[in-house]
C-alpha atoms as a PDB file:
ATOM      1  CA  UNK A   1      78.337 128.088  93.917  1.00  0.00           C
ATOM      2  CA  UNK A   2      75.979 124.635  95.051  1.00  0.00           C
ATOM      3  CA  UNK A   3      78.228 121.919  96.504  1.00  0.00           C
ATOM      4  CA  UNK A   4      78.114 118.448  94.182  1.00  0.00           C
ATOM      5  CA  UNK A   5      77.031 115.695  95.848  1.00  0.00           C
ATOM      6  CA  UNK A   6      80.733 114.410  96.244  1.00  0.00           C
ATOM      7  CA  UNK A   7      82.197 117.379  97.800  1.00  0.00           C
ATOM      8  CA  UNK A   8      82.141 117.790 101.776  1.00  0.00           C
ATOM      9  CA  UNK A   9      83.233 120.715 103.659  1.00  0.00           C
ATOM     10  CA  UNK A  10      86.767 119.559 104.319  1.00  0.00           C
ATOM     11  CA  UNK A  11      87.956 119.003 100.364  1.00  0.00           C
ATOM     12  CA  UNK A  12      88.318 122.641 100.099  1.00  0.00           C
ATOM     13  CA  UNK A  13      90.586 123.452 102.735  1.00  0.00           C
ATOM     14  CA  UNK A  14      93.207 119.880 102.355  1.00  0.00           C
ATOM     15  CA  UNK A  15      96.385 121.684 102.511  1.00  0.00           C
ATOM     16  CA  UNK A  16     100.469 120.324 101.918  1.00  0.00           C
ATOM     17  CA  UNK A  17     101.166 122.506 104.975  1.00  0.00           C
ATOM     18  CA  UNK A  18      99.179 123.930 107.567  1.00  0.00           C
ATOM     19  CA  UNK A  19     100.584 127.350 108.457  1.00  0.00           C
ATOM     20  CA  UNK A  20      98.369 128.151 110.922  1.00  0.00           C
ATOM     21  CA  UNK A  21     100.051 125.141 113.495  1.00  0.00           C
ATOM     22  CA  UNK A  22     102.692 125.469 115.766  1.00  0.00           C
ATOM     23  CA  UNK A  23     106.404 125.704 114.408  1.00  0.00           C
ATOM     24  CA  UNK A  24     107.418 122.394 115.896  1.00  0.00           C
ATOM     25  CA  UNK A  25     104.387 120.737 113.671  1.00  0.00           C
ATOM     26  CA  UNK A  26     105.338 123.119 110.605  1.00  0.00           C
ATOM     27  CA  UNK A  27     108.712 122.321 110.542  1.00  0.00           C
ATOM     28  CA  UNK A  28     108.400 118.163 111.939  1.00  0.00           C
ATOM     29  CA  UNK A  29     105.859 118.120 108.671  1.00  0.00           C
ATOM     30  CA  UNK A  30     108.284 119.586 106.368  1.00  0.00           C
ATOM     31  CA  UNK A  31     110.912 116.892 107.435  1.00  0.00           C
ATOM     32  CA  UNK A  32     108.681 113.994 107.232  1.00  0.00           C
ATOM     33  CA  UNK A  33     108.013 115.120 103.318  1.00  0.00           C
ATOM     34  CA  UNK A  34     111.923 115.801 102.629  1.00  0.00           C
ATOM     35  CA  UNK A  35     112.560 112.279 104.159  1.00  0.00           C
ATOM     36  CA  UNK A  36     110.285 110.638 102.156  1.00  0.00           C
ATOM     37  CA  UNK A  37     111.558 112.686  98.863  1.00  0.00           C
ATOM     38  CA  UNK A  38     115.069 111.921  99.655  1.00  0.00           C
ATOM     39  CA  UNK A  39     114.243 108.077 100.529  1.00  0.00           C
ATOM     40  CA  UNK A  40     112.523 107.270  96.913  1.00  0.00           C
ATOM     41  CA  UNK A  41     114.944 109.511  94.938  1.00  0.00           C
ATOM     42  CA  UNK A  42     117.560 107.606  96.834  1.00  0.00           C
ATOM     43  CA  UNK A  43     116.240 104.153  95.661  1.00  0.00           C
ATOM     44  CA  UNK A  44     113.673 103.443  98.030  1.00  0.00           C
ATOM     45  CA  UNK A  45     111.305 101.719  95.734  1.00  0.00           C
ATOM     46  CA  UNK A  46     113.723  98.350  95.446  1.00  0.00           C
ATOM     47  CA  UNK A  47     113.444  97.902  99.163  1.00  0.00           C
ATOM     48  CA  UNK A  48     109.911  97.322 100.353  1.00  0.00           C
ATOM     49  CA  UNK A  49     110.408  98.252 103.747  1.00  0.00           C
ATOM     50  CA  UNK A  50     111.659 101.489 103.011  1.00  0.00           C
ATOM     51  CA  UNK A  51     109.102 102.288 100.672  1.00  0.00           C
ATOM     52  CA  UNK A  52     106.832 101.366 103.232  1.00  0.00           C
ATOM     53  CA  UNK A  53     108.228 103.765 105.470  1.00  0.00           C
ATOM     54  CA  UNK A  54     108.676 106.751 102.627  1.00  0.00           C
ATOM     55  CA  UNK A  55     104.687 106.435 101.902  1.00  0.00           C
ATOM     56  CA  UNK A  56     104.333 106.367 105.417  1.00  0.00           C
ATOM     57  CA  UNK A  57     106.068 109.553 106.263  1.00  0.00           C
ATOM     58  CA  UNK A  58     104.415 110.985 103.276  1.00  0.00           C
ATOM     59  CA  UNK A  59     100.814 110.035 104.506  1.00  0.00           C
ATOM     60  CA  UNK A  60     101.750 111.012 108.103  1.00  0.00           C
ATOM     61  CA  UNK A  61     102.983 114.237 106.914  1.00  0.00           C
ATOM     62  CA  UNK A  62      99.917 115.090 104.775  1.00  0.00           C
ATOM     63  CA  UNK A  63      97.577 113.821 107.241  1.00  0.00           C
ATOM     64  CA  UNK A  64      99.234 116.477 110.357  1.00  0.00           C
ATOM     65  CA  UNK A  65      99.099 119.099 107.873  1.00  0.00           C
ATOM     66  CA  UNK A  66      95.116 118.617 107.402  1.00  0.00           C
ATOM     67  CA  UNK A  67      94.801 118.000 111.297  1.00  0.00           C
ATOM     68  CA  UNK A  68      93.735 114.303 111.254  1.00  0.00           C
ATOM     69  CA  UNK A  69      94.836 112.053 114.569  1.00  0.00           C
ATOM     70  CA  UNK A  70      95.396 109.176 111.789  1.00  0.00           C
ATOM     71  CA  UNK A  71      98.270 111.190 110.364  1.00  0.00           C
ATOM     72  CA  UNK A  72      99.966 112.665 113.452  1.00  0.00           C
ATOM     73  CA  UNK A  73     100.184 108.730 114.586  1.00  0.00           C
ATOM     74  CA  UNK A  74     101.440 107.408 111.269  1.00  0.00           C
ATOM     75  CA  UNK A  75     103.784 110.608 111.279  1.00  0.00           C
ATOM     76  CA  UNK A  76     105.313 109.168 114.988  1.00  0.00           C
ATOM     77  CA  UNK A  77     105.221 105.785 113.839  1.00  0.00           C
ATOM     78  CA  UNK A  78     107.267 106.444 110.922  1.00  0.00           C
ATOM     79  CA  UNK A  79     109.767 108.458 112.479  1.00  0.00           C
ATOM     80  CA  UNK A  80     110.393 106.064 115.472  1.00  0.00           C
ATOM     81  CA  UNK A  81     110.720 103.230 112.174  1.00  0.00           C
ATOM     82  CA  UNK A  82     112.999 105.961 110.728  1.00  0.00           C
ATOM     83  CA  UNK A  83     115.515 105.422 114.063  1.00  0.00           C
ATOM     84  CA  UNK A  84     114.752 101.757 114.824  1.00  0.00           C
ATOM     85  CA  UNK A  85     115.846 100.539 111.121  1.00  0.00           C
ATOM     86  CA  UNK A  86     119.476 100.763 111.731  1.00  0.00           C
ATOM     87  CA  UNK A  87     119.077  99.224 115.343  1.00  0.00           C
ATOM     88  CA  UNK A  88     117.000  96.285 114.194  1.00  0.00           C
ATOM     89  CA  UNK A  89     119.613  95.811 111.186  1.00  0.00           C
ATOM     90  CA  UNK A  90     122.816  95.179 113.159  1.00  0.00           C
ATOM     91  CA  UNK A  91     123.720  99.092 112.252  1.00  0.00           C
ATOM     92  CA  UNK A  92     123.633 100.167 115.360  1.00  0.00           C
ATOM     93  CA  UNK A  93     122.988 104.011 116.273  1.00  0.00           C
ATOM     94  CA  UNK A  94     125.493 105.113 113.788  1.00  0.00           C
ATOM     95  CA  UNK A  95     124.804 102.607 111.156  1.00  0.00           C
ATOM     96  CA  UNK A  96     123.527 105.273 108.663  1.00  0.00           C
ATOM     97  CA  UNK A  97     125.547 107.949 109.394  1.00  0.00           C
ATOM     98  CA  UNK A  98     125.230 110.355 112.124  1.00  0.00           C
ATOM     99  CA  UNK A  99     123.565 113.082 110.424  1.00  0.00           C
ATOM    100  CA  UNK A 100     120.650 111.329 109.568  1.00  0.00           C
ATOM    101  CA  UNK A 101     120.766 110.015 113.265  1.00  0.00           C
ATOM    102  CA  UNK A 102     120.261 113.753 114.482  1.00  0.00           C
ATOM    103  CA  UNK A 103     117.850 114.706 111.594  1.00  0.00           C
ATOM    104  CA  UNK A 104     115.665 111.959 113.145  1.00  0.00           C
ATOM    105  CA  UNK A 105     116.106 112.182 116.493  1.00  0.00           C
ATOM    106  CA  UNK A 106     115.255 116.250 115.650  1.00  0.00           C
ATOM    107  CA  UNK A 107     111.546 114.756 113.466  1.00  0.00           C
ATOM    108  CA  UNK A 108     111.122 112.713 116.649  1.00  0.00           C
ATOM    109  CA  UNK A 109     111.514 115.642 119.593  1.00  0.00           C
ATOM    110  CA  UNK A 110     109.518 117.666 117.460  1.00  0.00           C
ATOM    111  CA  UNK A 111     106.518 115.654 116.687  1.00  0.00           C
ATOM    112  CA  UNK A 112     106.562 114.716 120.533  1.00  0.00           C
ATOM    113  CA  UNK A 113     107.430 118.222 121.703  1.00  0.00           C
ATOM    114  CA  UNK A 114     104.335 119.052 124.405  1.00  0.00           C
ATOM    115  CA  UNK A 115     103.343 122.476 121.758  1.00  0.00           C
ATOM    116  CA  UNK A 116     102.774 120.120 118.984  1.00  0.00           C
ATOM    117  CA  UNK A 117     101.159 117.215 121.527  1.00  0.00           C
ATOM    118  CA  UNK A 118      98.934 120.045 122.831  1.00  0.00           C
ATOM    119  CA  UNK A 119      97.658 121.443 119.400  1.00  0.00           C
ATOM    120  CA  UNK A 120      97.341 117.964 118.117  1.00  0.00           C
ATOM    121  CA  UNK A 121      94.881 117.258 121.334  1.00  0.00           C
ATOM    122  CA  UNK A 122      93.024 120.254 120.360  1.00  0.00           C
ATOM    123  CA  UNK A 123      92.835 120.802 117.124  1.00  0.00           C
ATOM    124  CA  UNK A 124      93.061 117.277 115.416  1.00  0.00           C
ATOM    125  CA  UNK A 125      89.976 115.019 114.381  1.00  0.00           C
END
């Protein structure tokens, strides 16, 4: 079957997740799509910033899963965001609770874990 015009190489193989990456990306991807779920079911949409950061986490996610450098970076940015917010608000550390303190902290040390820095310098375009 010809290729259209339209179609590169890389639209067949865009993936949700990538199972052929480390576990540390597999499972750092899979939390930055559950955050993002959880922040727009939870009413994320009335506050801009954290619809910024849901999209973000969603792009990020998406964009590790089809090995771009754009996504891993948005992916770290928005996971850093993720534990600044509550710092930056007068929240302190424990200002949203301290289990989503540890599930970010955990999206953080795995994104930056040396496996997934290593595949990402790699493997990522």
């Amino acid at each position: 079957m010809a290729r259209q015009w339209w179609q590169t190489e890389d639209m067949e193989r865009r993936q949700w997740l990538n199972r052929t990456q480390p576990q540390t990306l597999q499972i750092g991807v899979l939390l930055l799509y559950l955050n993002a779920a959880l922040s727009i079911l939870l009413g994320a949409f009335l506050v801009p910033v954290a619809l910024v950061l849901a999209v973000a986490q969603a792009a990020g996610a998406y964009g590790i899963a089809n090995e771009r450098k754009w996504g891993y970076l948005t992916g770290v940015i928005s996971a850093v965001a993720l534990l600044a917010v509550p710092l930056l608000s007068g929240g302190g550390l424990f200002g949203f609770g301290l289990l989503n303190l540890m599930f970010d902290i955990a999206l953080i040390a795995l994104l930056l874990h040396p496996q997934s820095r290593d595949y990402k310098r790699i493997w990522f375009k």
